[in-house]
C-alpha atoms as a PDB file:
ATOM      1  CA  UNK A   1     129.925 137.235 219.989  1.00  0.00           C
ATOM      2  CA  UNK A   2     133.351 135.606 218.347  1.00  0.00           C
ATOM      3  CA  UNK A   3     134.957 137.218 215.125  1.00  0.00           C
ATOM      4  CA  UNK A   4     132.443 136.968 211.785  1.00  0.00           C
ATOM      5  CA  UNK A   5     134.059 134.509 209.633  1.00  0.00           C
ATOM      6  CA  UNK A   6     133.165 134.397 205.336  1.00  0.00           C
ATOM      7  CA  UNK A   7     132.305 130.838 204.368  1.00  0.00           C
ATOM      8  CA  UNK A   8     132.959 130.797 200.537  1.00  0.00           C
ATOM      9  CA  UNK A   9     131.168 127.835 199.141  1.00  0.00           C
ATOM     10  CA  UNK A  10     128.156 127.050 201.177  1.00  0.00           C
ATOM     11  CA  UNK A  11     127.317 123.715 199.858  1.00  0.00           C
ATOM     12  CA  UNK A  12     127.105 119.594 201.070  1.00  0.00           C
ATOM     13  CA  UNK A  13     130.075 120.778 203.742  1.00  0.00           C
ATOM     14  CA  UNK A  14     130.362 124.779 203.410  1.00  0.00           C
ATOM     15  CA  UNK A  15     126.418 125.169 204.630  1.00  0.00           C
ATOM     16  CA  UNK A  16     126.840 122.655 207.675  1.00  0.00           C
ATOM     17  CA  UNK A  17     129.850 124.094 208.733  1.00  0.00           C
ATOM     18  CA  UNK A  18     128.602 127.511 208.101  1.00  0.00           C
ATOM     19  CA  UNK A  19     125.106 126.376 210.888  1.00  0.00           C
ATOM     20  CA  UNK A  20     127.666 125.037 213.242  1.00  0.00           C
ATOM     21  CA  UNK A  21     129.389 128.033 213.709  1.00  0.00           C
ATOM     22  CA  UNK A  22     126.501 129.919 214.175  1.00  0.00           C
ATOM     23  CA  UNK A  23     125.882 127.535 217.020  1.00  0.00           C
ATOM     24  CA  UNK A  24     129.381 128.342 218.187  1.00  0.00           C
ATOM     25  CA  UNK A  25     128.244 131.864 218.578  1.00  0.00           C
ATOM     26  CA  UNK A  26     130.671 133.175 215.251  1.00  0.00           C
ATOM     27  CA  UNK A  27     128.879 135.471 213.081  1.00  0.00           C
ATOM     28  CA  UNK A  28     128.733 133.933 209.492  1.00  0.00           C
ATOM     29  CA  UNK A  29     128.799 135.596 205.938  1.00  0.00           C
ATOM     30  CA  UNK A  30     128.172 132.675 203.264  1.00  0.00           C
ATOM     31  CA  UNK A  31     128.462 132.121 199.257  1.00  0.00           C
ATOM     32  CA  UNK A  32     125.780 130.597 197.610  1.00  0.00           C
ATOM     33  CA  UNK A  33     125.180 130.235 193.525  1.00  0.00           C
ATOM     34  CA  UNK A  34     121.598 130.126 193.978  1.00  0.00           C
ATOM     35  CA  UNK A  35     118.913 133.127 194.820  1.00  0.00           C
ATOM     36  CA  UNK A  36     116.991 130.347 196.222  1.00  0.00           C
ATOM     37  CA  UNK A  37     119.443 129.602 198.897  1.00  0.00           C
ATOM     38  CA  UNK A  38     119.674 133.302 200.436  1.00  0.00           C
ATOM     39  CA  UNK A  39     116.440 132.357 202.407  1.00  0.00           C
ATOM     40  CA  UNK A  40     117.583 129.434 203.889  1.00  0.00           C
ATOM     41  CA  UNK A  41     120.998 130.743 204.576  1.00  0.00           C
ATOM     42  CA  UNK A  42     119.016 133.560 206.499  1.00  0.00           C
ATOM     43  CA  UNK A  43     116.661 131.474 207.972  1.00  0.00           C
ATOM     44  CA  UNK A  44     119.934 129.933 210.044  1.00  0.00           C
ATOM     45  CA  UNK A  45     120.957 132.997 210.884  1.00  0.00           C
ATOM     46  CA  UNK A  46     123.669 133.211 208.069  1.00  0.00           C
ATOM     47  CA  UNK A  47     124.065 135.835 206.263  1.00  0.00           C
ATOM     48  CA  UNK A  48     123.921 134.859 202.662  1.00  0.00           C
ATOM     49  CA  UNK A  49     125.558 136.449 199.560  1.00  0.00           C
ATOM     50  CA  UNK A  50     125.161 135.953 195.567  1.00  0.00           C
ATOM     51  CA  UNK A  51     128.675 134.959 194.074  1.00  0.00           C
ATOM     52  CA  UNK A  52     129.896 133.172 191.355  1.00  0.00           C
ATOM     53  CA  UNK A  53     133.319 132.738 190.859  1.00  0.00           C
ATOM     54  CA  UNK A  54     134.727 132.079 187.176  1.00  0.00           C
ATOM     55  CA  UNK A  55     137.957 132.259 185.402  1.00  0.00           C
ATOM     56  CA  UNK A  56     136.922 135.524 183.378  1.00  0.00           C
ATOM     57  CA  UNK A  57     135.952 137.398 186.933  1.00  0.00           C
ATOM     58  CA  UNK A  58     133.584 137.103 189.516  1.00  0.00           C
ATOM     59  CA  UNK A  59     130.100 137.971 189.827  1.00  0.00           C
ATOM     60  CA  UNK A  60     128.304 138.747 192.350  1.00  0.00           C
ATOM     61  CA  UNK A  61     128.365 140.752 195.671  1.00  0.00           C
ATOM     62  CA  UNK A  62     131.786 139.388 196.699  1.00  0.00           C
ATOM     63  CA  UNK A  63     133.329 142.240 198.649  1.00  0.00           C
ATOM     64  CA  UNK A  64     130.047 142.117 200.550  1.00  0.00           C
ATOM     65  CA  UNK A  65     130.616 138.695 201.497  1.00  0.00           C
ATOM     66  CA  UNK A  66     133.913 139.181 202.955  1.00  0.00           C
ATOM     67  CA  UNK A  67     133.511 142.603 204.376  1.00  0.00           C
ATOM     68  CA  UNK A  68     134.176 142.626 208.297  1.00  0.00           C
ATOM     69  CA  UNK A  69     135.540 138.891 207.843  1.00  0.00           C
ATOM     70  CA  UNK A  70     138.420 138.175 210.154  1.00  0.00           C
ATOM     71  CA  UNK A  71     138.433 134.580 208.437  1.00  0.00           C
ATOM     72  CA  UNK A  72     137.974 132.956 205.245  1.00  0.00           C
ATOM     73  CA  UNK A  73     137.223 129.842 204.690  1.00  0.00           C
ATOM     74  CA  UNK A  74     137.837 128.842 201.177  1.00  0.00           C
ATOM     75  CA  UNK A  75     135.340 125.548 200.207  1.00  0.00           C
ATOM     76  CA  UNK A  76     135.161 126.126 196.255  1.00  0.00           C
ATOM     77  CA  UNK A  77     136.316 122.314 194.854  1.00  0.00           C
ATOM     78  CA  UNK A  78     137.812 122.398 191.230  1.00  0.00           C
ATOM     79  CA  UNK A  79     134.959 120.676 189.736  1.00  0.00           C
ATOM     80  CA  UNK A  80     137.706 119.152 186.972  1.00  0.00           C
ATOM     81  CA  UNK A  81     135.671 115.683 186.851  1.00  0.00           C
ATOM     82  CA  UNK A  82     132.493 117.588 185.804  1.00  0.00           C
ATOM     83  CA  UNK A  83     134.848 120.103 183.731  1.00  0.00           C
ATOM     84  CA  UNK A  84     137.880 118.665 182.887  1.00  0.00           C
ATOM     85  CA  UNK A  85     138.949 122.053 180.980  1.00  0.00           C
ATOM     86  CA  UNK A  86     138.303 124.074 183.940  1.00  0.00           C
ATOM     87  CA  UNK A  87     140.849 126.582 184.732  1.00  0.00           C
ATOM     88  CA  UNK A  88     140.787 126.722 188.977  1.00  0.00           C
ATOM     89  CA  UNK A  89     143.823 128.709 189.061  1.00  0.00           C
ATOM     90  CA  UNK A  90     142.554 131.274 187.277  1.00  0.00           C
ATOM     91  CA  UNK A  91     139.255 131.360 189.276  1.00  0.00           C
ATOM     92  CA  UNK A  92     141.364 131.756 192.433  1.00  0.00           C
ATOM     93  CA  UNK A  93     143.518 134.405 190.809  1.00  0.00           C
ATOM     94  CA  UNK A  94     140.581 136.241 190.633  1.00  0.00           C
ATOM     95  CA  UNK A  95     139.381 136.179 194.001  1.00  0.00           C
ATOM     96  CA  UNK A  96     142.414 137.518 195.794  1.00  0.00           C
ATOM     97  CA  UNK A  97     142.960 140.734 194.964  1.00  0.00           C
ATOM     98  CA  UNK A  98     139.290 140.883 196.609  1.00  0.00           C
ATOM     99  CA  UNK A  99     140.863 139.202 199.824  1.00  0.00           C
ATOM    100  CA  UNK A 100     143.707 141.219 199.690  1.00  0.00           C
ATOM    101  CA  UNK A 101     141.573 144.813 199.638  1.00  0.00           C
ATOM    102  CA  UNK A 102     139.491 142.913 202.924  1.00  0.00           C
ATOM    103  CA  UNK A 103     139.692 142.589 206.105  1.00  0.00           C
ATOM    104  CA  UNK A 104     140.271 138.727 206.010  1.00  0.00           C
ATOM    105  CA  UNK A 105     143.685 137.970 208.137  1.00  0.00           C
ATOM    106  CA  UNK A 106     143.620 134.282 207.645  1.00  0.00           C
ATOM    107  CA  UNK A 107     142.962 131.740 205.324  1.00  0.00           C
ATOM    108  CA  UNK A 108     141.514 128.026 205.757  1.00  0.00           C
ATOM    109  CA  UNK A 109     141.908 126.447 201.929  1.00  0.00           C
ATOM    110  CA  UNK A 110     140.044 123.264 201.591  1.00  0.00           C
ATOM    111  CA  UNK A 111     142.333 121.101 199.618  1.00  0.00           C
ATOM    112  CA  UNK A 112     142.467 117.447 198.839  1.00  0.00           C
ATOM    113  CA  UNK A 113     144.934 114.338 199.470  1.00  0.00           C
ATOM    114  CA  UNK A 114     144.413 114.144 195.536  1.00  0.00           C
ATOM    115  CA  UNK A 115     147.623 115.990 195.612  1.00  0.00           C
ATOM    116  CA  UNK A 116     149.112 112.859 196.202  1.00  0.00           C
ATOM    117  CA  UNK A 117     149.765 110.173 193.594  1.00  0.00           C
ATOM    118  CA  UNK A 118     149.006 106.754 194.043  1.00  0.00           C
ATOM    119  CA  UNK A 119     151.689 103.735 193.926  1.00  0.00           C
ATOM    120  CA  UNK A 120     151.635  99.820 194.290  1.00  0.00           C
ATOM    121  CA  UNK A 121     153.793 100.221 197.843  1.00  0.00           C
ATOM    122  CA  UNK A 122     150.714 101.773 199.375  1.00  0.00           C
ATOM    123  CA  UNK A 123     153.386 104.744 200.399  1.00  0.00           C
ATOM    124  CA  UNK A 124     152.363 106.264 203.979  1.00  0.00           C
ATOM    125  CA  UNK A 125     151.968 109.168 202.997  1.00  0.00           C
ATOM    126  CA  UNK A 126     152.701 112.458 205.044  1.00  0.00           C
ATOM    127  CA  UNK A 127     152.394 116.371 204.771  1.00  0.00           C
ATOM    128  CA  UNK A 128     155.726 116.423 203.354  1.00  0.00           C
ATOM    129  CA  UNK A 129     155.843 113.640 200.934  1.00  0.00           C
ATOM    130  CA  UNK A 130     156.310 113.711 197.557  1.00  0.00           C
ATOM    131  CA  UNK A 131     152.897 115.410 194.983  1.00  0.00           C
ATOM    132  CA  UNK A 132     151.670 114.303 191.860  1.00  0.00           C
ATOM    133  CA  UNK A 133     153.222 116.193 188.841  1.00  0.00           C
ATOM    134  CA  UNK A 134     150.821 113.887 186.665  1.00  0.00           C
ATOM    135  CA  UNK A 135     147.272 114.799 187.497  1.00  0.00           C
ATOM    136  CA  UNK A 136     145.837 118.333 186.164  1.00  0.00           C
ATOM    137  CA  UNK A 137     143.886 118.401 189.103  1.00  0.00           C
ATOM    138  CA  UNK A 138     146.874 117.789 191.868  1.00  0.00           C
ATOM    139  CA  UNK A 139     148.617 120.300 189.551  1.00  0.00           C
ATOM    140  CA  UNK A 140     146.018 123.036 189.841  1.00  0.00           C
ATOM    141  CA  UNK A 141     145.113 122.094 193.689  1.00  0.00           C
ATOM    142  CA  UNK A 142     149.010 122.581 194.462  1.00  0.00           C
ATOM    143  CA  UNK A 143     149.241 126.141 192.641  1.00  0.00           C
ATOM    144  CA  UNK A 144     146.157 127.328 194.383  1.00  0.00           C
ATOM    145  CA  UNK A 145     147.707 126.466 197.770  1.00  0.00           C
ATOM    146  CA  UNK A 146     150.935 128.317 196.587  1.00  0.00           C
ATOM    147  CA  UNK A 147     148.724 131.283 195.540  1.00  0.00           C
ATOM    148  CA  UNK A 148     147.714 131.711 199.465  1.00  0.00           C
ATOM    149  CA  UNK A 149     150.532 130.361 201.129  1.00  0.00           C
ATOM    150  CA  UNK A 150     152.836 132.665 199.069  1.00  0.00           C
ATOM    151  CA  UNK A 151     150.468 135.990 199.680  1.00  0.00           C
ATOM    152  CA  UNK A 152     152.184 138.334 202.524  1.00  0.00           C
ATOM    153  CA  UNK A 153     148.496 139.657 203.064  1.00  0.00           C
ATOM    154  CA  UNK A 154     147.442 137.014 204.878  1.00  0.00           C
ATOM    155  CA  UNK A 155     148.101 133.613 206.838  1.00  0.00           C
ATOM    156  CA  UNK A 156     147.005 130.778 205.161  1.00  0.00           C
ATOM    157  CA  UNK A 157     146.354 127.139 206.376  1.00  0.00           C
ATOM    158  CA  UNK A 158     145.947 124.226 203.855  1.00  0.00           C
ATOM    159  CA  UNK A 159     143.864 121.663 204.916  1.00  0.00           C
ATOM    160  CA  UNK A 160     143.796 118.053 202.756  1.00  0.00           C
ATOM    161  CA  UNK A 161     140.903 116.335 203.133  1.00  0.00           C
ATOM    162  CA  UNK A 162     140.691 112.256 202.240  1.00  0.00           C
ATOM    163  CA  UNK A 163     137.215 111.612 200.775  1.00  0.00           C
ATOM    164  CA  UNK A 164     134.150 113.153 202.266  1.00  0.00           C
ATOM    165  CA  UNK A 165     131.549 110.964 203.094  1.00  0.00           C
ATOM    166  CA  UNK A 166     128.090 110.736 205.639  1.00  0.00           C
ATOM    167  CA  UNK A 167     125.294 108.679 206.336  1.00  0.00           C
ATOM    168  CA  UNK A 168     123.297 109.901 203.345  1.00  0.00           C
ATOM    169  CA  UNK A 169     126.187 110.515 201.110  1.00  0.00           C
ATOM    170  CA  UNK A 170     128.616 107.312 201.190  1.00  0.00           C
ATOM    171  CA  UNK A 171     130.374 106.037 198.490  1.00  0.00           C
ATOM    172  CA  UNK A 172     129.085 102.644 198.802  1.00  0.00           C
ATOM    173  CA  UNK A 173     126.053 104.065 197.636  1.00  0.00           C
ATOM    174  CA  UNK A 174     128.036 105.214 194.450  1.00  0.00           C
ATOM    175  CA  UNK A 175     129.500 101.491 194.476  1.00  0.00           C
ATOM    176  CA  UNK A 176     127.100  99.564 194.873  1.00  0.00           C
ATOM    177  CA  UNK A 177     126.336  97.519 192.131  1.00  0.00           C
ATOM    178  CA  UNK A 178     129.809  98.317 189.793  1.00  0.00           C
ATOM    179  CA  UNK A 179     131.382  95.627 188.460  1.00  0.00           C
ATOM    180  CA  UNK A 180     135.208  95.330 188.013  1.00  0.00           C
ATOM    181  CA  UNK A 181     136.415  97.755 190.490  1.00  0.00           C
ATOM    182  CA  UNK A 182     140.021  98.302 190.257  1.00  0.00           C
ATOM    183  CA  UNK A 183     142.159  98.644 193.206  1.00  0.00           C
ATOM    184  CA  UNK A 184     140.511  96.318 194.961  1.00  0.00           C
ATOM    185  CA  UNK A 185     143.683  95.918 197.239  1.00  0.00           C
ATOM    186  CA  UNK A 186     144.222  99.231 198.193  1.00  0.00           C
ATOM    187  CA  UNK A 187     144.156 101.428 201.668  1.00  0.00           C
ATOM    188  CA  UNK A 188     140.657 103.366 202.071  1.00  0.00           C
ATOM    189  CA  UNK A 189     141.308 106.822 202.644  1.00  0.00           C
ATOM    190  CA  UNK A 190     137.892 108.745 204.003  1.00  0.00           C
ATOM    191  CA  UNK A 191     136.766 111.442 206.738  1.00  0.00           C
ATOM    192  CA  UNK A 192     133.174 111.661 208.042  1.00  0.00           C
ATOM    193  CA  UNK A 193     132.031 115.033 207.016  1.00  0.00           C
ATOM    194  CA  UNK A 194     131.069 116.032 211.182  1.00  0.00           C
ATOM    195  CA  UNK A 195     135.264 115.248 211.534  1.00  0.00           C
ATOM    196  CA  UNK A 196     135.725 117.421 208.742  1.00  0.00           C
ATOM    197  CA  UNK A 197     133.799 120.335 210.694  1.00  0.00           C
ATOM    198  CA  UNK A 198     135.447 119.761 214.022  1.00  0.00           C
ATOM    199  CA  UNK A 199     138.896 120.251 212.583  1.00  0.00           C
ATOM    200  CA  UNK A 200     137.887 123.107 210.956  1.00  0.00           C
ATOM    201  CA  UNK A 201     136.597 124.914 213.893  1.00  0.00           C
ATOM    202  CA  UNK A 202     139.429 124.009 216.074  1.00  0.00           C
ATOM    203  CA  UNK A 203     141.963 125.316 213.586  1.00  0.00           C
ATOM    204  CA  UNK A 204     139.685 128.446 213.794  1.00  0.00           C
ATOM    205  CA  UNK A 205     139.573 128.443 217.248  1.00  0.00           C
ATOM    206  CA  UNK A 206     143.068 127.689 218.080  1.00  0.00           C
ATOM    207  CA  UNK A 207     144.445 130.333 215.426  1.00  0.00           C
ATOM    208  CA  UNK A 208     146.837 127.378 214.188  1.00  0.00           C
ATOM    209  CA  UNK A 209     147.840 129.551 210.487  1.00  0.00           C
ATOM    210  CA  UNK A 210     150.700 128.722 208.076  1.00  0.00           C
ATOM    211  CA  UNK A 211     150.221 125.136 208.588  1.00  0.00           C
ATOM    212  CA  UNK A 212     149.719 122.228 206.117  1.00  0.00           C
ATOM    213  CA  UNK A 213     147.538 119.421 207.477  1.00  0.00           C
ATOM    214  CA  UNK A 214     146.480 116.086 205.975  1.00  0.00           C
ATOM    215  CA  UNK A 215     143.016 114.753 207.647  1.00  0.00           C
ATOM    216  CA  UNK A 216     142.021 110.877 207.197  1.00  0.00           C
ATOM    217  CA  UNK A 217     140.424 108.841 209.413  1.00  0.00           C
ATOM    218  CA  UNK A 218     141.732 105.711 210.664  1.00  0.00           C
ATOM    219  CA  UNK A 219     141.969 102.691 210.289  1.00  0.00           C
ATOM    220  CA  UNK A 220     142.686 102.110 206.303  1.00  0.00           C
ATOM    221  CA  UNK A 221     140.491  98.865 205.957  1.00  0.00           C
ATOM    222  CA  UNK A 222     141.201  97.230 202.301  1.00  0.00           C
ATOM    223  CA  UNK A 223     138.679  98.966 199.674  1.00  0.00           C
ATOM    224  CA  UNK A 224     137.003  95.459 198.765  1.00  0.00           C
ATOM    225  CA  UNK A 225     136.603  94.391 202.443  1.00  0.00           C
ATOM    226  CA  UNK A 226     135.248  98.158 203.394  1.00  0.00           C
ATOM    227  CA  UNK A 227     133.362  98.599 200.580  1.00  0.00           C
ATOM    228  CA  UNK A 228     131.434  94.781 200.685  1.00  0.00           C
ATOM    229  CA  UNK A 229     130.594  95.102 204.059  1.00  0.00           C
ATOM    230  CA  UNK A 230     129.155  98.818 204.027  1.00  0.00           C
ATOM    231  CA  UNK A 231     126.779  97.574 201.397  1.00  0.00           C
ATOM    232  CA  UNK A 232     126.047  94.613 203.044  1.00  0.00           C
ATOM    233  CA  UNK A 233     125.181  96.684 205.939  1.00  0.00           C
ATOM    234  CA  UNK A 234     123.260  99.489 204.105  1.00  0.00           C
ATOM    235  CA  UNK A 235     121.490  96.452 202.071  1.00  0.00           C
ATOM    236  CA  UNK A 236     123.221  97.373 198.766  1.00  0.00           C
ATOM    237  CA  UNK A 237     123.948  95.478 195.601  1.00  0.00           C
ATOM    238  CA  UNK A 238     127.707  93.966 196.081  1.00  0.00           C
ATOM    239  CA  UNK A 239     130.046  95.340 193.958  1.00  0.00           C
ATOM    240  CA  UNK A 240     132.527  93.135 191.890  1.00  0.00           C
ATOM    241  CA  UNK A 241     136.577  93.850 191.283  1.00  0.00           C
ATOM    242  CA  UNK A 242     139.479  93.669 188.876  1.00  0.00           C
ATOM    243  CA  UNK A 243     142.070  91.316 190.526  1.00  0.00           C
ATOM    244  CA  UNK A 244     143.337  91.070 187.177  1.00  0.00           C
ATOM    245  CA  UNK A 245     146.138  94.034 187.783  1.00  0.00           C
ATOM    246  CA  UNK A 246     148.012  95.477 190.919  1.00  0.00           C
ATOM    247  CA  UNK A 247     146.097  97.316 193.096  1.00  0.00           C
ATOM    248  CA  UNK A 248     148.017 101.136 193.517  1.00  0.00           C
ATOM    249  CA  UNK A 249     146.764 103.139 196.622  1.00  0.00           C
ATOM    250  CA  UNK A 250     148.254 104.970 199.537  1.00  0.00           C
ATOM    251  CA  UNK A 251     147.771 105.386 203.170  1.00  0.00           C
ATOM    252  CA  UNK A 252     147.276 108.902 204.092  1.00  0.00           C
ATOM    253  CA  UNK A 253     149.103 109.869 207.815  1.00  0.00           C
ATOM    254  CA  UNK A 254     147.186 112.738 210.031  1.00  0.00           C
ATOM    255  CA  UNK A 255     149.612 112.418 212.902  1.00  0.00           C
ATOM    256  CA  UNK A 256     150.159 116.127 212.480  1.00  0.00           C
ATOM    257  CA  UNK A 257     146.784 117.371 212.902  1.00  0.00           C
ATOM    258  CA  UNK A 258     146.356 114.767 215.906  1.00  0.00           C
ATOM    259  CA  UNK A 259     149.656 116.313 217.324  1.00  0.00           C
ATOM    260  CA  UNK A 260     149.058 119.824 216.160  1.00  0.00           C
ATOM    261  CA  UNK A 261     145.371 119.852 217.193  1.00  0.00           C
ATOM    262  CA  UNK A 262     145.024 117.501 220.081  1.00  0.00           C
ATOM    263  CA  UNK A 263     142.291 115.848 217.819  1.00  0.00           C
ATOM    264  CA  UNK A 264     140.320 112.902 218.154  1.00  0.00           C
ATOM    265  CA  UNK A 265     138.871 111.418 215.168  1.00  0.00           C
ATOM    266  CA  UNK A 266     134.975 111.132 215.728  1.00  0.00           C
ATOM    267  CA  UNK A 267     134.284 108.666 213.218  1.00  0.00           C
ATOM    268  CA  UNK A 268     136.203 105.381 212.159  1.00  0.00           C
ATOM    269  CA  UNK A 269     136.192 103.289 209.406  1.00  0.00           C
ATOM    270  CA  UNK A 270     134.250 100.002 210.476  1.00  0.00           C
ATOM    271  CA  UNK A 271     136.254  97.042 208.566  1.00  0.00           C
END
């Protein structure tokens, strides 16, 4: 049996990731905000743990779910869309003097390419190119990963993902019907969510900490010519767009994770 890693968030992502390295023969403690989820979590061999995490404290069995952890990783998104008052950095403040008194050694934070503003250039955009000082939630995504990277207690690896996506959840779905998209020029920036797990568990495997990584899939079709044909294809109600003003968008560069990991990107974007 491998090292028992803590999977904090075990939702859309977390919980598949959390099965697959069970498959991979890792022993898996995993979060879940629901008493109804402890069954299934246990039912694929995970085990599963109560915890809510808040910017007044957490509740919840959390040192249970990292005890005897070698390695975290950290899926908790900021949820500022939903809550736009919503103070992550305070949530995460609160969770690390937990993984501090652990045994956790490393660190996997699930970030975003958020962090990164958009511009009419469609910039390609790298892991050490400029971040937004604009958006509240690039600003509170950025001092999270400082948080982590900054802590001597552990190694922490930041890893930006473009927008998730799969078969049943795929933003043309979300599209589909809209009318007077904006942007209509601009790169698509997306990872399939089985990419998403790969990379994870190679970083695991591989022990590659202290790293920053962005992780897009290629190629960066135009968002009116992705997005019309993957409802075409799906049998989806076109969407219409705003030509009216200049598209702003960026192309977001994994080289580093290719080079880094030796990775292969599973899924492309069909265009």
């Amino acid at each position: 049996m491998k090292q028992r890693i803590c999977v904090l968030g075990c939702g859309w992502l977390g919980f598949t990731l959390a099965k697959s390295l069970v498959k991979n023969n890792y022993m898996v403690n995993g979060s879940t905000t629901t008493s109804e989820k402890i069954s299934v979590l246990k039912s694929n061999n995970i085990e599963g743990f109560l915890v809510q995490l808040s910017s007044e404290g957490i509740i919840g069995a959390i040192e249970n779910c990292l005890a005897d952890c070698e390695t975290l990783v950290l899926n908790i998104p900021p949820g500022l869309r939903k809550n736009p008052e919503a103070n992550y950095v305070k949530q995460m403040q609160q969770l690390i003097p937990y993984v501090e008194s652990s045994s956790i050694k490393n660190v996997l934070f699930v970030s975003s390419t958020s962090v990164y503003d958009d511009h009419e250039s469609f910039p390609i955009i790298s892991e050490t190119s400029d971040t937004s000082t604009t958006s509240n939630t690039a600003k509170q995504l950025l001092a999270v990963e400082k948080l982590f990277q900054n802590n001597i207690n552990f190694k922490t690896t930041i890893l930006r993902f473009s927008g998730l996506f799969d078969e049943d959840k795929h933003p043309a779905k979300f599209l589909s019907g809209r009318k007077h998209l904006k942007n209509p020029e601009a790169p698509v920036n997306l990872i399939h969510k089985s990419d998403c797990i790969a990379i994870i568990e190679k970083i695991i495997e591989r022990r590659v900490w202290n790293e920053v990584f962005n992780a897009s899939t290629t190629p960066h079709p135009k968002k009116q010519t992705y997005y019309t044909a993957a409802c075409k294809a799906q049998n989806l109600t076109l969407p219409t767009y705003n030509y009216s003003q200049k598209s702003l968008g960026k192309i977001i560069d994994s080289t580093k994770l290719v080079q880094v990991l030796g990775y292969t990107f599973k899924i492309k974007l069909e265009h």
